[in-house]
Protein backbone atom coordinates (compact mmCIF):
# COMPACT_ATOMS: atom_id res chain seq x y z
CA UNK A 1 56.79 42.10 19.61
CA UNK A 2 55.23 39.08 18.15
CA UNK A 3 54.80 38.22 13.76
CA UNK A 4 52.24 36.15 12.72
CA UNK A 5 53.83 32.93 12.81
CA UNK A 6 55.02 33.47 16.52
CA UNK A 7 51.38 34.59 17.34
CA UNK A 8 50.42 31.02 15.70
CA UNK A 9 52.88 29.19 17.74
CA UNK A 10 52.23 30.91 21.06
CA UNK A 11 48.01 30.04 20.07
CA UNK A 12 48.69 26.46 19.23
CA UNK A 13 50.68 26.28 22.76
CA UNK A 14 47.42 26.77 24.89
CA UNK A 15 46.42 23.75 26.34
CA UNK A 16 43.61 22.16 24.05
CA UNK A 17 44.49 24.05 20.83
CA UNK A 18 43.65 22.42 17.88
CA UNK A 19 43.14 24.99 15.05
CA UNK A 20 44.89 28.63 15.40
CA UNK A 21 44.29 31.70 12.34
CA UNK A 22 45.16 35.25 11.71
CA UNK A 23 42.78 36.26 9.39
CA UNK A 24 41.87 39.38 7.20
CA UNK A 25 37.88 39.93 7.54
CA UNK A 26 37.39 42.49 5.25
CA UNK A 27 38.98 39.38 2.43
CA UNK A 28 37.96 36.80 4.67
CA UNK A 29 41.44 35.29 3.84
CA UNK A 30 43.94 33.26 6.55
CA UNK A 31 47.32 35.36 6.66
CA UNK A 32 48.24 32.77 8.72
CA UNK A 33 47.13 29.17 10.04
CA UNK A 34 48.50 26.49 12.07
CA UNK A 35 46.68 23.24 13.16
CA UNK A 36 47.06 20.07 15.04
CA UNK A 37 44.83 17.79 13.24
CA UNK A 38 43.94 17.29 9.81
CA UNK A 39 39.65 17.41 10.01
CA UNK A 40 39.73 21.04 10.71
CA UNK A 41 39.78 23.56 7.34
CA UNK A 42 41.30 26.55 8.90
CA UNK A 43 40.93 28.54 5.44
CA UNK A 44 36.80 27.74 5.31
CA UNK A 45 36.97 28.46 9.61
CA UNK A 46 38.50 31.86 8.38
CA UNK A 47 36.39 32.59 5.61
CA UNK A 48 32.97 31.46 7.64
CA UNK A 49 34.15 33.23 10.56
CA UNK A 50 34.82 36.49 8.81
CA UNK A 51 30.89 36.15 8.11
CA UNK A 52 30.31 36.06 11.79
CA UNK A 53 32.41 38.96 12.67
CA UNK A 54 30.61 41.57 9.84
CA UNK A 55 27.61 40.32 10.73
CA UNK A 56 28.33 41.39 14.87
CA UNK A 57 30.20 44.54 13.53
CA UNK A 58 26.53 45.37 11.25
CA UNK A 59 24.49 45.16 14.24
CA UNK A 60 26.36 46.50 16.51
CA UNK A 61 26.22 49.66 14.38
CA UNK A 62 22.88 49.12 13.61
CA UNK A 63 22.03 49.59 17.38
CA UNK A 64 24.40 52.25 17.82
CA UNK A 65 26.94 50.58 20.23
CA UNK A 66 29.86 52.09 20.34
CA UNK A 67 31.80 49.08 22.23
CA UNK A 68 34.46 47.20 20.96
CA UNK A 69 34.69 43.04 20.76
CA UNK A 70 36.83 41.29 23.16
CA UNK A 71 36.04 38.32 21.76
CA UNK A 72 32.94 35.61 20.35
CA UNK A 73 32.64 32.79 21.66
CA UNK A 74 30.71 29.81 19.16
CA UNK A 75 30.55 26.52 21.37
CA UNK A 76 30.21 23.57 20.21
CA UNK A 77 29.76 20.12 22.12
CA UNK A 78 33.50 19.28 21.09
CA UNK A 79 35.30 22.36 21.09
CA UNK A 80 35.41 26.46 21.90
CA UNK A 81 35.57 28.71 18.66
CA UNK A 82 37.39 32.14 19.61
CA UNK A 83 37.49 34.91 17.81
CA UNK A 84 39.29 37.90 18.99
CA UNK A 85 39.69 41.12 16.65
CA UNK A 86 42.97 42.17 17.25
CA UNK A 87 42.91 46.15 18.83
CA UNK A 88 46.68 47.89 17.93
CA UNK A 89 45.62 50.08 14.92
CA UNK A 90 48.27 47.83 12.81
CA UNK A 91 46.19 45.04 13.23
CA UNK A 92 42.53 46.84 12.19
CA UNK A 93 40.95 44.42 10.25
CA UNK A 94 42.74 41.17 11.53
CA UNK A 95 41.34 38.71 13.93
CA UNK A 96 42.28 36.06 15.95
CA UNK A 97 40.80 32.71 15.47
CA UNK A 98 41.46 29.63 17.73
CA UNK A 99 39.83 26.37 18.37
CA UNK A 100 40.00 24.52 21.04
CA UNK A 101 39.07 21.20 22.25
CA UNK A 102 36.98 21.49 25.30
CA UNK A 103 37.82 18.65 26.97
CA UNK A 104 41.22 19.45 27.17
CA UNK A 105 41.26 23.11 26.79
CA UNK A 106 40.37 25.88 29.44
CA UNK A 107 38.42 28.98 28.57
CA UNK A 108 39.02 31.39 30.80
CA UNK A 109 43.08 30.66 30.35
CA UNK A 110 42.49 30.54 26.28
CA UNK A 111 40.81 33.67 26.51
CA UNK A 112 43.53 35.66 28.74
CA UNK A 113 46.11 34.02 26.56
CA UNK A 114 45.07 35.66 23.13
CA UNK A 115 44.51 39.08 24.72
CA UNK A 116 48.34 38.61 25.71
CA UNK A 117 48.99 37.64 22.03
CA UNK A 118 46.71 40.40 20.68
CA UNK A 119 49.00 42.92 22.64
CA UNK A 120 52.17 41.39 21.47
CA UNK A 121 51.49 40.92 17.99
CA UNK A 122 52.99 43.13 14.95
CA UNK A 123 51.06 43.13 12.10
């Protein structure tokens, strides 16, 4: 089992990682951040991003599915947001929050890499 700041360390390992976050979206406040480069604001990226996932959560109830999120993707011509709610029932209420440069990073890789850290991570 994984704490938060081995969760941030195995993020910021992924090949293109520039920005990683464990973040509380019902406070929309970072537990957690670690980033490569200076221009990115992990706490606004956590606080915006908990916006994003209420507002999925709010229509998802709204039309009555009763799936849970993998993951959202926001892409931008530079880099890959991902956002992964974490699933143990410790970690209800966290998610996962990783940028990634896309011209170094790989998405499919990123992706399967955070559901490993979801599964290994102790809240």
């Amino acid at each position: 089992m994984a704490n938060i700041e081995t969760g941030l360390k195995d993020m910021m390992e992924i090949e293109g990682a520039v920005g990683a976050a464990v973040v509380d979206y019902s406070s929309g406040m970072a537990l957690g951040t670690l980033s490569s480069t200076k221009s990115l604001d992990l706490e606004v990226a956590a606080a915006g991003n908990t916006e994003v996932v209420r507002a999925k959560m709010r229509t998802m109830d709204q039309l009555g599915l009763n799936d849970a999120i993998e993951d959202i993707l926001i892409t931008l011509s530079g880099q890959y947001h991902v956002i992964r709610p974490l699933t143990s029932r410790k970690g209800q209420g966290l998610f996962l929050y990783l940028a990634l440069d896309r011209a170094r990073g790989n998405l499919a890789l990123a992706r399967h890499r955070l559901k490993t850290i979801d599964g290994a991570l102790e809240v």
